[in-house]
PDB file of N, CA and C in Angstrom:
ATOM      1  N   UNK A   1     -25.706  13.078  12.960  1.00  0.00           N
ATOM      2  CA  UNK A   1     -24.878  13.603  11.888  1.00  0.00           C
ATOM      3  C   UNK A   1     -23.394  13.545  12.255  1.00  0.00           C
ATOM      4  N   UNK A   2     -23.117  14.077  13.353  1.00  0.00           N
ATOM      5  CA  UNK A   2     -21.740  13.894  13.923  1.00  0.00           C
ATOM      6  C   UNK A   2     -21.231  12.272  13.943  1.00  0.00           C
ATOM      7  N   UNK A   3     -22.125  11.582  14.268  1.00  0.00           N
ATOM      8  CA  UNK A   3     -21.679   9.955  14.532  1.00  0.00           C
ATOM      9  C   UNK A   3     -20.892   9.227  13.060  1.00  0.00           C
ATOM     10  N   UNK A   4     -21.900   9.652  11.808  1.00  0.00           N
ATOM     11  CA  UNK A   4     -21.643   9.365  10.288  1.00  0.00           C
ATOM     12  C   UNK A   4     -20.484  10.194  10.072  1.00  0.00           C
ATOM     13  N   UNK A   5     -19.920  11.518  10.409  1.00  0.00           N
ATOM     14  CA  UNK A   5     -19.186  11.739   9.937  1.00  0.00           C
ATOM     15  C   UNK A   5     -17.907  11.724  10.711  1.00  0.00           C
ATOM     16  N   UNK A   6     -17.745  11.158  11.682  1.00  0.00           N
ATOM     17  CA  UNK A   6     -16.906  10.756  12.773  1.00  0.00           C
ATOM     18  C   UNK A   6     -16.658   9.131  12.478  1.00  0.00           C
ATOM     19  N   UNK A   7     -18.041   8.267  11.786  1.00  0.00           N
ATOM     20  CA  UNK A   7     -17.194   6.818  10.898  1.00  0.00           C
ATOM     21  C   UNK A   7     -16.731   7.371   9.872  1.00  0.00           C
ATOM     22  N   UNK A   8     -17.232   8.289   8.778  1.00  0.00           N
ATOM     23  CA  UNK A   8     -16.458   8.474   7.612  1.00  0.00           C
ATOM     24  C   UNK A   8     -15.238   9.124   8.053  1.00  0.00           C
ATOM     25  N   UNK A   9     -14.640   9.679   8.713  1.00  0.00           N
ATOM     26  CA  UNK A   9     -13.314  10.082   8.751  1.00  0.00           C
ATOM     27  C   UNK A   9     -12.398   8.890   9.515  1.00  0.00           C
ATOM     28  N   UNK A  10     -13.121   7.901  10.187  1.00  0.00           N
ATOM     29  CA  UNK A  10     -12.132   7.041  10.589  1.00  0.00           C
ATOM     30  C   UNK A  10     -12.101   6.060   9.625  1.00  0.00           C
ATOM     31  N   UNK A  11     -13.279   5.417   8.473  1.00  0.00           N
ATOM     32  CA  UNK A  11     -12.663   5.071   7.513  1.00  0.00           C
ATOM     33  C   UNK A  11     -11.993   5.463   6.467  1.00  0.00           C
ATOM     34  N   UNK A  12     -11.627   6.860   6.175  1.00  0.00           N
ATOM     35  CA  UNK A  12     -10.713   7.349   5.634  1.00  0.00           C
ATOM     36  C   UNK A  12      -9.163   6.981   6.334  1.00  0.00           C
ATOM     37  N   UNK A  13      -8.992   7.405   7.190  1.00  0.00           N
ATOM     38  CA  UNK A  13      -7.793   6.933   8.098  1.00  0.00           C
ATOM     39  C   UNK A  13      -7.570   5.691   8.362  1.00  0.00           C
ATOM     40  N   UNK A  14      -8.444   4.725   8.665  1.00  0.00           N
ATOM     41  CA  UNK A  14      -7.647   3.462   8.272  1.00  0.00           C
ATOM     42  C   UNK A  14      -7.471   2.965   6.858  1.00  0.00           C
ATOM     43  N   UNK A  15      -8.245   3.253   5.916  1.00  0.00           N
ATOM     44  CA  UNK A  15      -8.051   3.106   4.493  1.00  0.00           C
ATOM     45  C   UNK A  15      -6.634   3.820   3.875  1.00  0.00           C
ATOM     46  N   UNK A  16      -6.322   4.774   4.601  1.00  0.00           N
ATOM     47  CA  UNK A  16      -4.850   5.548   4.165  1.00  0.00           C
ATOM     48  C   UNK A  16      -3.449   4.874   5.168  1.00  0.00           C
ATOM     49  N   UNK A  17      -3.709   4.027   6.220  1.00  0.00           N
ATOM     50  CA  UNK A  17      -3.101   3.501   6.983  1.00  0.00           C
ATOM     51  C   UNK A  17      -2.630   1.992   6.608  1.00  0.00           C
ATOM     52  N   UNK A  18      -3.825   1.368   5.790  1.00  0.00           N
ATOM     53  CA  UNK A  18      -3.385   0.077   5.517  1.00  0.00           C
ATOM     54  C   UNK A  18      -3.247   0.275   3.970  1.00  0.00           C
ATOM     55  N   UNK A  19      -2.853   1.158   3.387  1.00  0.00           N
ATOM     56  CA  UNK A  19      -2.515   1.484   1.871  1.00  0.00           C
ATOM     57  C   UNK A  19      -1.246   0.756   1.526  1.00  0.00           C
ATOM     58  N   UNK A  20      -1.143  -0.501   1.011  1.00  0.00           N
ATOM     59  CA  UNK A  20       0.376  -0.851   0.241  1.00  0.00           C
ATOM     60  C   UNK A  20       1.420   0.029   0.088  1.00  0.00           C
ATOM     61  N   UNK A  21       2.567  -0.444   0.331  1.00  0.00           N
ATOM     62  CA  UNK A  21       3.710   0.019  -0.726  1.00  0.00           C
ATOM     63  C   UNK A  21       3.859  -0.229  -1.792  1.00  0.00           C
ATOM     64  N   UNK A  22       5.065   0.268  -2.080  1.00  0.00           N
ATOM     65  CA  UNK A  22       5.516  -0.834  -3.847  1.00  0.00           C
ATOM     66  C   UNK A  22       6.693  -2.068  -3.045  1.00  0.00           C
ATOM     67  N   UNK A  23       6.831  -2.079  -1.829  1.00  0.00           N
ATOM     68  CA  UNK A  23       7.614  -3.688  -1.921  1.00  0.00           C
ATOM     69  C   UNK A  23       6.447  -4.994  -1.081  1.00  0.00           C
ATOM     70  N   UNK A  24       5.294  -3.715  -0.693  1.00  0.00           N
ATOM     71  CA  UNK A  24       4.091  -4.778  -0.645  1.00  0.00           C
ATOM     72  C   UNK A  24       4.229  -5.462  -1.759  1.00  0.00           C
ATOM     73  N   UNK A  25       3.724  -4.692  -2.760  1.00  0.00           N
ATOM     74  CA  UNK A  25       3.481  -5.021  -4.170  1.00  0.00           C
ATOM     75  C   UNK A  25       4.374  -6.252  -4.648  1.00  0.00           C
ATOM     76  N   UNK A  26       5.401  -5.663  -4.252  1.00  0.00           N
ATOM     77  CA  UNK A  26       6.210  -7.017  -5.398  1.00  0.00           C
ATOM     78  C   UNK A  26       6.362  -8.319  -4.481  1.00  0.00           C
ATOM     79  N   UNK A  27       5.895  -8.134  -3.286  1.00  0.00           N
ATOM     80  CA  UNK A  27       5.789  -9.270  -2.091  1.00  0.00           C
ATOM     81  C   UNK A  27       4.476  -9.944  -2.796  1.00  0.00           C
ATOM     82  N   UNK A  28       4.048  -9.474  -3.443  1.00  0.00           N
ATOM     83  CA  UNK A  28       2.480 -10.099  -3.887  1.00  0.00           C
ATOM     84  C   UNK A  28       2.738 -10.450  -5.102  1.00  0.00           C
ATOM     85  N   UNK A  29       3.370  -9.510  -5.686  1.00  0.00           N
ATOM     86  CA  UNK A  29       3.461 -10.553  -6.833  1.00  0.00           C
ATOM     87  C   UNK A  29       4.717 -11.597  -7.157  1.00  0.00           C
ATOM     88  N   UNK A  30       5.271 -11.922  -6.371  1.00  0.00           N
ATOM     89  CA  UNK A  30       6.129 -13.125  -6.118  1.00  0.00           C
ATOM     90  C   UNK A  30       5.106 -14.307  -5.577  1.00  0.00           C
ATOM     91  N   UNK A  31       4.332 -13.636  -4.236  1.00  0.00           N
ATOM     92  CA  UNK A  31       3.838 -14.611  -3.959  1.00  0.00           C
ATOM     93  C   UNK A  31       2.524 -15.522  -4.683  1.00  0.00           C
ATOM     94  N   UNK A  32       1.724 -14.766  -5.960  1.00  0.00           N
ATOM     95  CA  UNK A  32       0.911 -14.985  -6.637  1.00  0.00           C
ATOM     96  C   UNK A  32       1.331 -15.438  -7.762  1.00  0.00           C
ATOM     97  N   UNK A  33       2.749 -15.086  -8.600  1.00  0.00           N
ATOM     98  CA  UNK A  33       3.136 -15.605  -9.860  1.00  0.00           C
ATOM     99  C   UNK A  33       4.601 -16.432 -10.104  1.00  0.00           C
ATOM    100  N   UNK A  34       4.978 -15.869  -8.320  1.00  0.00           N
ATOM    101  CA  UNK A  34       5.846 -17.064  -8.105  1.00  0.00           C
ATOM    102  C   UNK A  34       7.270 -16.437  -8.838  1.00  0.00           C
ATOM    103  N   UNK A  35       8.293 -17.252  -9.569  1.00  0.00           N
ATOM    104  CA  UNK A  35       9.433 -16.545 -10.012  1.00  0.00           C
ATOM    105  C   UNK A  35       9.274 -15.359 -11.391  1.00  0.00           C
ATOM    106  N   UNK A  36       7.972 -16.435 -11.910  1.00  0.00           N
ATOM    107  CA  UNK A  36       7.896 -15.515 -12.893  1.00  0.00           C
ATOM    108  C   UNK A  36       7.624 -13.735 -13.001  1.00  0.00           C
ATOM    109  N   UNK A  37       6.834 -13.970 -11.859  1.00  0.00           N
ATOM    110  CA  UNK A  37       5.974 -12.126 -11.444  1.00  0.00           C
ATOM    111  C   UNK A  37       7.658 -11.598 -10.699  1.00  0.00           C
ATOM    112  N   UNK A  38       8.534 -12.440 -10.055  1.00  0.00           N
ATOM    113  CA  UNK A  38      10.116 -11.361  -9.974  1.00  0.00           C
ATOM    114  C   UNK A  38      10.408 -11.363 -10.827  1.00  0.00           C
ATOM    115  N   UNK A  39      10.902 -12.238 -12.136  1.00  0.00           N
ATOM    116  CA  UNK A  39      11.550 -11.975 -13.344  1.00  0.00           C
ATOM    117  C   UNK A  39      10.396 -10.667 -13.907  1.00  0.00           C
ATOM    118  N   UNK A  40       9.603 -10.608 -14.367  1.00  0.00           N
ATOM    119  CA  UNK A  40       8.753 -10.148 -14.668  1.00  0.00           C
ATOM    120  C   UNK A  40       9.296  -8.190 -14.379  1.00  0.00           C
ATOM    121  N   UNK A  41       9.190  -7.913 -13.148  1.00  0.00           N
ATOM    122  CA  UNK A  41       9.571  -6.924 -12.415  1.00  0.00           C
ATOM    123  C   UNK A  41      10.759  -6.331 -12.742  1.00  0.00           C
ATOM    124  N   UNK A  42      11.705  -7.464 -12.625  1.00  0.00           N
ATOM    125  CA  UNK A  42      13.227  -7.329 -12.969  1.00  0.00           C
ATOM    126  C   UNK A  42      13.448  -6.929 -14.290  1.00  0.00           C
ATOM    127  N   UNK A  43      12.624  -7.087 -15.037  1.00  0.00           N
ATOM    128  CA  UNK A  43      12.843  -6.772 -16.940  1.00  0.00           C
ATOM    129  C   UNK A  43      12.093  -5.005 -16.615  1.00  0.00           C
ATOM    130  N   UNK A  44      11.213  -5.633 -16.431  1.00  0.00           N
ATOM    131  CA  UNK A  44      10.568  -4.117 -16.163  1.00  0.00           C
ATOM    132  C   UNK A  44      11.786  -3.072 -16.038  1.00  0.00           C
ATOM    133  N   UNK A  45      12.390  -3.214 -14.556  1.00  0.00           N
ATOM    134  CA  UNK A  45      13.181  -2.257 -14.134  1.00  0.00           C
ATOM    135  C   UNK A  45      14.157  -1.873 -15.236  1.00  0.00           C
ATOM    136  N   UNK A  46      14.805  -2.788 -15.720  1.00  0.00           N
ATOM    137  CA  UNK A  46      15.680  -3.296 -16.935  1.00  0.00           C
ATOM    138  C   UNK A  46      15.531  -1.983 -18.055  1.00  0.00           C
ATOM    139  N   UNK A  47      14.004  -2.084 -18.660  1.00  0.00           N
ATOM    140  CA  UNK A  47      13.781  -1.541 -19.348  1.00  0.00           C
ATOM    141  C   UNK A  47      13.148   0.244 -19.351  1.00  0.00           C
ATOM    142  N   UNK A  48      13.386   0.097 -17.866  1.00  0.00           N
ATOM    143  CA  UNK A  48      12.721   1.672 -17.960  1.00  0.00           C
ATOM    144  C   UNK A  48      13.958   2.720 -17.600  1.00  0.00           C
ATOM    145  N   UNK A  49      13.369   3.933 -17.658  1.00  0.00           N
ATOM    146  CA  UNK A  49      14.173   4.884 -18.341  1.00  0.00           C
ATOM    147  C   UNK A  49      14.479   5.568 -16.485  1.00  0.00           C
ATOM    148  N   UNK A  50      15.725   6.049 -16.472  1.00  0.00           N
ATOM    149  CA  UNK A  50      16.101   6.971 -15.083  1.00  0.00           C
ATOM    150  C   UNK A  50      16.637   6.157 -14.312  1.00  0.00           C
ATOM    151  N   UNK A  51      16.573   6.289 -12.571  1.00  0.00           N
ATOM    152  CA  UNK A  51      15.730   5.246 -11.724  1.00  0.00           C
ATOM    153  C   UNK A  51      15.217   4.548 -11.083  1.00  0.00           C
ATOM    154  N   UNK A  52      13.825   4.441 -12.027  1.00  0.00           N
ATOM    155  CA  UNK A  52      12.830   3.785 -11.781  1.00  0.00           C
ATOM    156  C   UNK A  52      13.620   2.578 -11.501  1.00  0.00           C
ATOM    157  N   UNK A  53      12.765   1.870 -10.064  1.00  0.00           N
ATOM    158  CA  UNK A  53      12.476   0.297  -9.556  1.00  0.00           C
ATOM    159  C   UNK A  53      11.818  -0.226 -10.693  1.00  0.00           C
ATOM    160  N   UNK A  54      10.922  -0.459 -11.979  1.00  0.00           N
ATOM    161  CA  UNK A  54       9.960  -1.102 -12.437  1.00  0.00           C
ATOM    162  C   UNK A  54       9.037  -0.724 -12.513  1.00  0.00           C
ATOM    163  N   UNK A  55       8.386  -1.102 -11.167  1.00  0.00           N
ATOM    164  CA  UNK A  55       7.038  -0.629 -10.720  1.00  0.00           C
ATOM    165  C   UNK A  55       6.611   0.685  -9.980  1.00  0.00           C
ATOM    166  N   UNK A  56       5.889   1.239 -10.887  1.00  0.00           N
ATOM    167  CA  UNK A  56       5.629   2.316 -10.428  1.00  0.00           C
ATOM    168  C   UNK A  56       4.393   2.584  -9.325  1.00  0.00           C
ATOM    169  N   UNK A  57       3.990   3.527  -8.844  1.00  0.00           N
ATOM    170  CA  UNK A  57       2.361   3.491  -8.119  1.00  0.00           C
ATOM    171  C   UNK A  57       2.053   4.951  -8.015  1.00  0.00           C
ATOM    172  N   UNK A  58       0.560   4.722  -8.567  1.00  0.00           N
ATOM    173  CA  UNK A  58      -0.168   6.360  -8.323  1.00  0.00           C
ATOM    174  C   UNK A  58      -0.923   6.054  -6.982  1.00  0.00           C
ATOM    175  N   UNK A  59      -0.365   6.528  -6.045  1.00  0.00           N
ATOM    176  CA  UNK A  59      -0.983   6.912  -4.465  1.00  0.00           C
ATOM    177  C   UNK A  59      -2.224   7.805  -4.487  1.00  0.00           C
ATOM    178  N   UNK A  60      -3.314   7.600  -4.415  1.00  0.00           N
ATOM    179  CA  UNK A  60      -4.373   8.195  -3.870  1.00  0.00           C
ATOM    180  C   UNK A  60      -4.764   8.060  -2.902  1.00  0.00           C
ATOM    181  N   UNK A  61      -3.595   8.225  -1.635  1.00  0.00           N
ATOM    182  CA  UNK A  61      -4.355   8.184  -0.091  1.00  0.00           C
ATOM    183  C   UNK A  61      -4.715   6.848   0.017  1.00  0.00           C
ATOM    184  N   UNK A  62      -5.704   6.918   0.211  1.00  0.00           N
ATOM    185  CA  UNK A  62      -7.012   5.714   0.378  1.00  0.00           C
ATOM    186  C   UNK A  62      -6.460   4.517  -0.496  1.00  0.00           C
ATOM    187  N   UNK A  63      -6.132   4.682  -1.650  1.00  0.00           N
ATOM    188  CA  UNK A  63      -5.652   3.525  -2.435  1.00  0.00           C
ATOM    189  C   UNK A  63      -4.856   3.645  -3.505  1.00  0.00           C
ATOM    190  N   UNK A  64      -3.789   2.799  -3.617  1.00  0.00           N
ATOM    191  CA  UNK A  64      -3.018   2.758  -4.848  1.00  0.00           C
ATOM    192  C   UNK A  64      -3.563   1.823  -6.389  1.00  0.00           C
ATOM    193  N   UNK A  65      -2.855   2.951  -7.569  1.00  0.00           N
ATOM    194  CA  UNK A  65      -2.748   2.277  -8.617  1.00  0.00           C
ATOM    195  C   UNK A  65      -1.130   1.597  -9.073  1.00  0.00           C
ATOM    196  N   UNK A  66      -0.817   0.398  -9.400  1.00  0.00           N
ATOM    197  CA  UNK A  66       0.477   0.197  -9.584  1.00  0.00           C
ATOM    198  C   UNK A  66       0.326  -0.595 -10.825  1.00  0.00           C
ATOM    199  N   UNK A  67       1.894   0.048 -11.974  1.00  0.00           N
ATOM    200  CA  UNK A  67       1.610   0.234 -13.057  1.00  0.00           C
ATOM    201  C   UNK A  67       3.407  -0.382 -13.734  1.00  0.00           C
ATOM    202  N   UNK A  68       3.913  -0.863 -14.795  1.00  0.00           N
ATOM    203  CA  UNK A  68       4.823  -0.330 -14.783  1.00  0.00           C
ATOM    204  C   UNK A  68       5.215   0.017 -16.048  1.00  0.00           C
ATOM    205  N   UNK A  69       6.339   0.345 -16.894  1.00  0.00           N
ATOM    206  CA  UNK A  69       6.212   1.268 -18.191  1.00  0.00           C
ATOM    207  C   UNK A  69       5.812   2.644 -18.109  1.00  0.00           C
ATOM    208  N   UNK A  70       5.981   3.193 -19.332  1.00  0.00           N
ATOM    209  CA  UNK A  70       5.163   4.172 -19.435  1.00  0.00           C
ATOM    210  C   UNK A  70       6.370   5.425 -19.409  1.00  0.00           C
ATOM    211  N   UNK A  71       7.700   5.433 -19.235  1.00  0.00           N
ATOM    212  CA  UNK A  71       8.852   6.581 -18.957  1.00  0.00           C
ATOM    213  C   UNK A  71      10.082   5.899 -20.062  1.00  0.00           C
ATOM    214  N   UNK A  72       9.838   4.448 -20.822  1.00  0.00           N
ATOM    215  CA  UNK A  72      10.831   4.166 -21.463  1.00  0.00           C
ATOM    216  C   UNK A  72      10.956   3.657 -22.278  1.00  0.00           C
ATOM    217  N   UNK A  73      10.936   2.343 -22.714  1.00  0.00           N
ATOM    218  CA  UNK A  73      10.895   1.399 -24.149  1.00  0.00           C
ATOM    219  C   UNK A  73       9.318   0.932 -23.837  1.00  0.00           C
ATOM    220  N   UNK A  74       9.163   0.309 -22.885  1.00  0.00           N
ATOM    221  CA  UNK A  74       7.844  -0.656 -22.274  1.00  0.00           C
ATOM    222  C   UNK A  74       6.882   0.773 -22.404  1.00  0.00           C
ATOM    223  N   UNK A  75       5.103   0.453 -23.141  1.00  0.00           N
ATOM    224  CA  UNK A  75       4.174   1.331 -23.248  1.00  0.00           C
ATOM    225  C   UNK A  75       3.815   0.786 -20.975  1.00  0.00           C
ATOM    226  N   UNK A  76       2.960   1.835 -20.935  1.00  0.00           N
ATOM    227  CA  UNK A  76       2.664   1.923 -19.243  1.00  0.00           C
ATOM    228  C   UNK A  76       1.130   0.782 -19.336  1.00  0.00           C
ATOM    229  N   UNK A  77       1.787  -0.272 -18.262  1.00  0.00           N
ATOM    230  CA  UNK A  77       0.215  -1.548 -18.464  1.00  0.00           C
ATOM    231  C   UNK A  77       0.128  -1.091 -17.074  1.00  0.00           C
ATOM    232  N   UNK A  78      -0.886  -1.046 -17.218  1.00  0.00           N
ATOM    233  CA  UNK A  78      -1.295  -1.093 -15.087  1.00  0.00           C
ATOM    234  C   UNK A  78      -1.445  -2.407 -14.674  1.00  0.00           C
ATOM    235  N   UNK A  79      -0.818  -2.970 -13.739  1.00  0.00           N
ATOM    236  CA  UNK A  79      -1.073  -3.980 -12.916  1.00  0.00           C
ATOM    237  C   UNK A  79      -2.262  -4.791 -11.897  1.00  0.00           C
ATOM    238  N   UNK A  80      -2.270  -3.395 -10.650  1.00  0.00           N
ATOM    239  CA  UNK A  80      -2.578  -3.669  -9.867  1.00  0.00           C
ATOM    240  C   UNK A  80      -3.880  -2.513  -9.166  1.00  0.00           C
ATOM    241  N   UNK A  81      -4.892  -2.716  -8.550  1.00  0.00           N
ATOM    242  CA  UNK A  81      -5.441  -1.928  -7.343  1.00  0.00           C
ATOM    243  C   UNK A  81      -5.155  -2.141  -6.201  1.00  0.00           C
ATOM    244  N   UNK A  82      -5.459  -1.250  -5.271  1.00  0.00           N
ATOM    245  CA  UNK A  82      -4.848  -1.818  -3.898  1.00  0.00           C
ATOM    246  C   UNK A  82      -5.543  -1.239  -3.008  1.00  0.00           C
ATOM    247  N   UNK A  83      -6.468  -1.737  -1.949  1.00  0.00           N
ATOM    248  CA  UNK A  83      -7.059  -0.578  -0.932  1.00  0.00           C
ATOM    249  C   UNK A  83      -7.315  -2.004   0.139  1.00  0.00           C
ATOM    250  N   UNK A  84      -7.033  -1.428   0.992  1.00  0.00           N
ATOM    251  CA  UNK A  84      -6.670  -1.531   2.988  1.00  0.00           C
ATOM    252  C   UNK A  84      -6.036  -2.513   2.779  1.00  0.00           C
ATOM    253  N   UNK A  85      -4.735  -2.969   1.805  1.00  0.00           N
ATOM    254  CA  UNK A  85      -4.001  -4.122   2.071  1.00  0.00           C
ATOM    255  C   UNK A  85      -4.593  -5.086   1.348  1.00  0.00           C
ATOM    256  N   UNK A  86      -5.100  -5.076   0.567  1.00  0.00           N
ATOM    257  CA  UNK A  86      -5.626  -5.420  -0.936  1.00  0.00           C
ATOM    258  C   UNK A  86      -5.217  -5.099  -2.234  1.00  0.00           C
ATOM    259  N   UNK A  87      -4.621  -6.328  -2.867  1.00  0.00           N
ATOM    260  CA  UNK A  87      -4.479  -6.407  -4.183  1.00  0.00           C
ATOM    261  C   UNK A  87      -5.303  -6.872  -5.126  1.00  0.00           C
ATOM    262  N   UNK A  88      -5.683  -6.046  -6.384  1.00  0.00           N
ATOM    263  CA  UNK A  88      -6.652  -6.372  -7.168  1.00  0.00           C
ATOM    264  C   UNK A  88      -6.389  -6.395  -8.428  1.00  0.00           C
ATOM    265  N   UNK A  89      -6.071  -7.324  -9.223  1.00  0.00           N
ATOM    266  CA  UNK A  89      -5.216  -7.576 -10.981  1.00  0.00           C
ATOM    267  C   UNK A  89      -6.466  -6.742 -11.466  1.00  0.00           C
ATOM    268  N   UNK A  90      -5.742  -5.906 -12.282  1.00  0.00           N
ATOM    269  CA  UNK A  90      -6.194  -5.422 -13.333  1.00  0.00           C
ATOM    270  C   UNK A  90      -6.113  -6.089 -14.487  1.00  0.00           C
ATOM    271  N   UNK A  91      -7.779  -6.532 -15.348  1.00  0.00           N
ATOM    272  CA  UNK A  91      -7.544  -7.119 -16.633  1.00  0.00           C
ATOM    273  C   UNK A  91      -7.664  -6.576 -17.743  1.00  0.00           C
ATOM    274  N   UNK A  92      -6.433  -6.266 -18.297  1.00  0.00           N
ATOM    275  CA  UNK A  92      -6.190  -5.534 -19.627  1.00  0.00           C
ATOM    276  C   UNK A  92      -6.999  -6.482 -20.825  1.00  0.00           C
ATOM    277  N   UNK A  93      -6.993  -7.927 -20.613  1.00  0.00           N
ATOM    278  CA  UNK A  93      -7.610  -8.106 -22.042  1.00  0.00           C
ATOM    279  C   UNK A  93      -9.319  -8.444 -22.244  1.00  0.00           C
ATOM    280  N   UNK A  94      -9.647  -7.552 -21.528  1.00  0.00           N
ATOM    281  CA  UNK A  94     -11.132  -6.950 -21.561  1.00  0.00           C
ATOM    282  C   UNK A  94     -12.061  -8.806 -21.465  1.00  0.00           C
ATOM    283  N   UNK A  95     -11.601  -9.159 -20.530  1.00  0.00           N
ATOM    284  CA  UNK A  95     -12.484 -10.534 -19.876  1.00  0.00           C
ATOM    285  C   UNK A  95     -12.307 -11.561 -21.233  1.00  0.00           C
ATOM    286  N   UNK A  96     -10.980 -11.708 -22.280  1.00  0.00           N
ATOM    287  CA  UNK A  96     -11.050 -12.884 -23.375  1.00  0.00           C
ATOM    288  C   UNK A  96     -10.300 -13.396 -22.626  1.00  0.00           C
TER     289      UNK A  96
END
């Protein structure tokens, strides 16, 4: 019992250790969409309200949600998942 819960707490801790930033983030999405995913970002920022970089992220420890909108003109699209240094597109238009 001790052994299982001595791996579950060390995969908690490396799962909160290799958790993205947000300039992970935009390192990924340059490198996946190329100029367009910086322009992309750059309007974002443009358009939101305070500030906000663009991109935002809900941190849950273990893994991020990154999103951007949602504080200004732009409605809030989520982007991204992210867990141990993993990025995962979120598809808004329901697999068409």
């Amino acid at each position: 019992m001790r052994l299982i819960l001595f791996l579950l707490i060390s995969l908690i801790v490396v799962l909160a250790l290799t958790n993205p930033n947000e300039n992970e983030f935009r390192s990924y999405m340059q490198q996946k969409h190329g100029i367009a995913g910086s322009l992309s970002l750059k309007v974002a920022a443009i358009f939101s309200a305070g500030t906000s970089t663009g991109v935002s992220r809900d941190n849950y420890i273990i893994c991020s949600r990154y999103y951007i909108g949602g504080d200004g003109i732009l409605p809030r699209t989520d982007l991204a998942w992210a867990v141990a240094g993993k990025f995962f597109d979120i598809d808004e238009g329901g697999g068409k």
